[in-house]
Protein backbone atom coordinates (compact mmCIF):
# COMPACT_ATOMS: atom_id res chain seq x y z
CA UNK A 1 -34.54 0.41 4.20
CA UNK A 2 -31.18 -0.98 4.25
CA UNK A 3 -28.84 -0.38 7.66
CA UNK A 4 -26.08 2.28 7.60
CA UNK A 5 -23.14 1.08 8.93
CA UNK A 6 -22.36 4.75 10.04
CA UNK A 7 -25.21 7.51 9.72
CA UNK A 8 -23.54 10.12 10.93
CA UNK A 9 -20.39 12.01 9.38
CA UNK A 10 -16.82 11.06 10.33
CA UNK A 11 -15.01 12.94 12.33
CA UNK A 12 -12.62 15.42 10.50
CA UNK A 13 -9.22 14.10 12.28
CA UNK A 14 -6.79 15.97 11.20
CA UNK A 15 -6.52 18.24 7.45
CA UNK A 16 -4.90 15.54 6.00
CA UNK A 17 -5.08 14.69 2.05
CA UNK A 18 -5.83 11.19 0.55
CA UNK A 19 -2.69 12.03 -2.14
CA UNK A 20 -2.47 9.49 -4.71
CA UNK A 21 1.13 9.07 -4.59
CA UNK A 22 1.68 4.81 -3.55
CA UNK A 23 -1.16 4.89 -1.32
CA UNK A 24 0.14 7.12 1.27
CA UNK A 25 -1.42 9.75 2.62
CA UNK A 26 0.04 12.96 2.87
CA UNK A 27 -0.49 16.25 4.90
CA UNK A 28 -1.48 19.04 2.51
CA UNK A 29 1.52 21.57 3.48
CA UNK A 30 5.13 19.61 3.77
CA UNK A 31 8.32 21.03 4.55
CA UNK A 32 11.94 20.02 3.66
CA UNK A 33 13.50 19.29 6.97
CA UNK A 34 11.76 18.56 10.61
CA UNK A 35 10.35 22.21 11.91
CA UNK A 36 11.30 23.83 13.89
CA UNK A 37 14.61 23.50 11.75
CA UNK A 38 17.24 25.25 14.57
CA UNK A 39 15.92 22.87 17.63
CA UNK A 40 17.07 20.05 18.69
CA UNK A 41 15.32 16.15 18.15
CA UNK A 42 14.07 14.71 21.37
CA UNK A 43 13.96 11.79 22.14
CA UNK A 44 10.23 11.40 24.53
CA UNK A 45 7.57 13.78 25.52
CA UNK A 46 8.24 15.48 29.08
CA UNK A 47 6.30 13.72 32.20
CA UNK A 48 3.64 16.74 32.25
CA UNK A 49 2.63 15.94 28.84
CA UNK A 50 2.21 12.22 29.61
CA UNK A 51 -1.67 11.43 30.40
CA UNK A 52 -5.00 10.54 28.71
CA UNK A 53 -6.65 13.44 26.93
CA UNK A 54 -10.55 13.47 26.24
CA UNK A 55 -11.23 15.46 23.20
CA UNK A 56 -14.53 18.30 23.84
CA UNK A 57 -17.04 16.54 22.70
CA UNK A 58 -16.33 12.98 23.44
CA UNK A 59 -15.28 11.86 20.05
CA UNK A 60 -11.81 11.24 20.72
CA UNK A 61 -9.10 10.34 22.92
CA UNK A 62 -5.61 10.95 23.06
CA UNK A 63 -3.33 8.75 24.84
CA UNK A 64 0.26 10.04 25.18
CA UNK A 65 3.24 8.11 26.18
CA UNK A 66 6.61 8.53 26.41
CA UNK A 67 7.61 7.65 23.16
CA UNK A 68 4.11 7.30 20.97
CA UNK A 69 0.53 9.13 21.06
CA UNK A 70 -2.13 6.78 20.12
CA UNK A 71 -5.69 8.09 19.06
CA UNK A 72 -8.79 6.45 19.62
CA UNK A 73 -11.61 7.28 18.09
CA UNK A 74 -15.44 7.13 18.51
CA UNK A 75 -16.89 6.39 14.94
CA UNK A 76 -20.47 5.01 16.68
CA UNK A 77 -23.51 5.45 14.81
CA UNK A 78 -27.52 5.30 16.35
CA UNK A 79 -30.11 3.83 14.22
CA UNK A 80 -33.90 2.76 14.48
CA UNK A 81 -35.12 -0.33 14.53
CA UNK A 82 -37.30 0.39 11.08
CA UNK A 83 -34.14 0.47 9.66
CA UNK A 84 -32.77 -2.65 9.36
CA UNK A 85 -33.63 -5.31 6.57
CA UNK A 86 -33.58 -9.02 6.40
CA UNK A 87 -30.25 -8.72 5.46
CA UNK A 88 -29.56 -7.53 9.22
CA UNK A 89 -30.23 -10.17 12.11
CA UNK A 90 -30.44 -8.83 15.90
CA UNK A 91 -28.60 -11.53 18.00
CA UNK A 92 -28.31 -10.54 21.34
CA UNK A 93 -26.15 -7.73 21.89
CA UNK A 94 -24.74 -7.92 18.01
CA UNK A 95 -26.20 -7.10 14.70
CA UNK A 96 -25.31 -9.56 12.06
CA UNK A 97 -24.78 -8.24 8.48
CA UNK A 98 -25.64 -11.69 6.64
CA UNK A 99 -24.38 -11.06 2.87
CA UNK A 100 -21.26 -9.06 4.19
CA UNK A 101 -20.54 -11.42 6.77
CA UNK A 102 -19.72 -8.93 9.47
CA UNK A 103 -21.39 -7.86 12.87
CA UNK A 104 -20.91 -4.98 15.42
CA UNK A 105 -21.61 -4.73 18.70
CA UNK A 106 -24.61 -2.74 19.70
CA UNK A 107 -26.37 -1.63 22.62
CA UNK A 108 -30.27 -0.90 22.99
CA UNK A 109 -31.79 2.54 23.64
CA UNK A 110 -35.39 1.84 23.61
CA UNK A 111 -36.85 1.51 19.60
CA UNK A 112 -32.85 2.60 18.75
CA UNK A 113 -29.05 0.67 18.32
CA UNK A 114 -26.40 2.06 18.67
CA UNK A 115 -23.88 0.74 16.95
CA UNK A 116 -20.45 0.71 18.49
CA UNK A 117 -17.51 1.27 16.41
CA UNK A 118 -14.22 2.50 17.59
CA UNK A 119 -10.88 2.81 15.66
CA UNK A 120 -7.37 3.32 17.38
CA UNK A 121 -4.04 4.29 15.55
CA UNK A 122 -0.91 5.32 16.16
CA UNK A 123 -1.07 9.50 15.51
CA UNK A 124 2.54 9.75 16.10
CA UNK A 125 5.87 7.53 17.21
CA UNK A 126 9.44 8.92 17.70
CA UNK A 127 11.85 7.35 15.51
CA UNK A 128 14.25 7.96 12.66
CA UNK A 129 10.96 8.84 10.58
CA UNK A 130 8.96 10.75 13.24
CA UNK A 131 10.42 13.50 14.65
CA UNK A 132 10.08 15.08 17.74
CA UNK A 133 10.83 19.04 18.30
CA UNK A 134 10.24 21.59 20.90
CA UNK A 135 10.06 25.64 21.24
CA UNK A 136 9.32 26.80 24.70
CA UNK A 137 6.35 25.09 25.85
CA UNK A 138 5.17 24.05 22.15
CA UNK A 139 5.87 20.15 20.66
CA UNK A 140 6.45 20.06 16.94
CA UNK A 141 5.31 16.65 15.35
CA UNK A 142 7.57 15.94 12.02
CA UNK A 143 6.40 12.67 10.06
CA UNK A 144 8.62 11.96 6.91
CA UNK A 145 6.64 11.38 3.64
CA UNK A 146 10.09 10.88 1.96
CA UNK A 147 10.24 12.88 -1.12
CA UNK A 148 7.35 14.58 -0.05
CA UNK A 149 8.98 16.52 2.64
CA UNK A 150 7.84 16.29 6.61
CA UNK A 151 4.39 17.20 7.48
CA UNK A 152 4.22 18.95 11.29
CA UNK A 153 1.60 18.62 13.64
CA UNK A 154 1.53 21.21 16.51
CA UNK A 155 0.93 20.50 20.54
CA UNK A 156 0.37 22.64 23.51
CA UNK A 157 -0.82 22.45 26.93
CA UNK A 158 -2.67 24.64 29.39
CA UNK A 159 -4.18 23.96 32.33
CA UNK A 160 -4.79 20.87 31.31
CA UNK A 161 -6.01 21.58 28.00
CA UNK A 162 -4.56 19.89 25.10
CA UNK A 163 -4.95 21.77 21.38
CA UNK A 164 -3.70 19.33 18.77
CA UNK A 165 -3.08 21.97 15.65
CA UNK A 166 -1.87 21.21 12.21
CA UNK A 167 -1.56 23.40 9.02
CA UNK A 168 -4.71 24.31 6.18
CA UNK A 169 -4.37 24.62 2.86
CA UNK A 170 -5.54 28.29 3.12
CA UNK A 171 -2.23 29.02 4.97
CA UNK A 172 -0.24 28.59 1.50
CA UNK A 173 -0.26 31.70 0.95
CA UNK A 174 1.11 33.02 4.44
CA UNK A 175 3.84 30.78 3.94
CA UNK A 176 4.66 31.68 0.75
CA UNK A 177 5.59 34.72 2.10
CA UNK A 178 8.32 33.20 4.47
CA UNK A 179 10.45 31.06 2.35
CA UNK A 180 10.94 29.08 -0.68
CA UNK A 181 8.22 26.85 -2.22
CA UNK A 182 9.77 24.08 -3.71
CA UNK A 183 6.32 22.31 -4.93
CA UNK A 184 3.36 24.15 -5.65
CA UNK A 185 0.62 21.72 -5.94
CA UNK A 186 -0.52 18.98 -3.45
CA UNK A 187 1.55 18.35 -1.10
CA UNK A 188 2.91 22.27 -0.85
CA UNK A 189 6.30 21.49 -0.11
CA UNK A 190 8.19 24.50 1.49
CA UNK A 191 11.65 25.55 2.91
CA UNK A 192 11.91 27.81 5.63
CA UNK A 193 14.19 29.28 8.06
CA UNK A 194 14.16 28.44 11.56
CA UNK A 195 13.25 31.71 12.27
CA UNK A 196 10.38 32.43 9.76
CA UNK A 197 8.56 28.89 10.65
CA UNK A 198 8.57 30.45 14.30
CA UNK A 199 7.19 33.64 12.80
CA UNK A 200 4.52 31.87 10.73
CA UNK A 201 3.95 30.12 14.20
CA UNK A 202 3.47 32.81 15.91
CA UNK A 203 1.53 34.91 13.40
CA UNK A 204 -1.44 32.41 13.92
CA UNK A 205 -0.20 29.43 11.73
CA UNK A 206 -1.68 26.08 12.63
CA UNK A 207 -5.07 27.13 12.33
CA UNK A 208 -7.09 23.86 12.37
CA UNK A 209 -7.36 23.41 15.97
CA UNK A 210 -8.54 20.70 18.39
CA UNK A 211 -9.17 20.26 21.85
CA UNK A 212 -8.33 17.74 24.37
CA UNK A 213 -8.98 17.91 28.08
CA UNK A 214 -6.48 16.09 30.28
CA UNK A 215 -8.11 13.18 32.69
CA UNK A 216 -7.44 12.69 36.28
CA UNK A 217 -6.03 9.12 37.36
């Protein structure tokens, strides 16, 4: 039996689509300016939002700074050692994949390996193409996909609990109901009123949820 490289499923980061449009990819609901539309850019995240945030089940971690959030994820995998083939050589504390030519880092567990595999990017940077916006004690994340309009990702903090939210494609509908749809396939491109995208807000938008759980120094 040939060794997976990852066994389990990936984590679901964020509802984003892989849209074939250049080989970007795009968030499934756009809109045609930076949200909320009425507020003013910023140019860093506040001190009290600064920190390293530990996602709930130890998958992920967010790392905000004053200008960028970087994400780092956990994409490690366990296996048996009945699993690997002669294709696979165990070299200390590395697997070697001999007809790919690659190797990963493992660590022992008795009969299992787990294989470690981590992946960092940059979720979000302020500049002319990244937006930064704020309502009360809510963050608005606005990344330009050009003529694809700006897809928002949502951040608040209680208590030292982070929720990282960002829009569904099932929430179509409820925004239809606020404003003007200007594209109505993938990416759903929408124009709204500063008021109605704080109403759709409010009203329970942002309905894919995560949760991050701030670390002490």
């Amino acid at each position: 039996m040939k060794m997976k490289k990852n066994n389990v499923t990936l984590i679901v980061l964020l509802p984003i689509l892989l849209f074939a449009c250049g080989g970007m990819v795009v968030d499934v609901i756009t809109f045609t300016e930076p949200q909320p539309a009425g507020k003013n850019n910023l140019s860093k995240f506040s001190n009290n939002l600064i920190g390293e945030y530990l996602r709930e089940d130890s998958t992920s971690t967010l790392y905000i700074y004053s200008n960028v959030i970087l994400r780092k994820d956990d994409l490690s995998s366990i296996m048996h050692l009945s699993e690997l083939d002669s294709n696979y050589r165990l070299v200390g504390d590395s697997i070697f994949a001999v007809q790919e030519g690659e190797k990963w880092p493992i660590i022992r567990e008795g009969d299992s390996l787990k294989v470690e595999h981590f992946k960092t990017d940059t979720l979000f940077q302020i500049d002319d193409q990244n937006i930064l916006k704020k309502h009360k004690d809510t963050y608005f994340l606005n990344k330009s996909w050009e003529d694809n309009g700006w897809g928002v990702l949502k951040i608040e903090v209680s208590k030292g609990l982070l929720t990282l939210s960002s829009i569904t494609e099932e929430e179509v509908v409820a925004l239809s109901k606020l404003g003007k749809e200007t594209l109505d396939s993938l990416p759903y491109k929408f124009e709204l009123e500063d008021k109605n995208f704080l109403d759709f807000v409010k009203n329970g938008g942002f309905k894919n949820q995560e949760y991050f759980i701030k670390q002490k120094k």
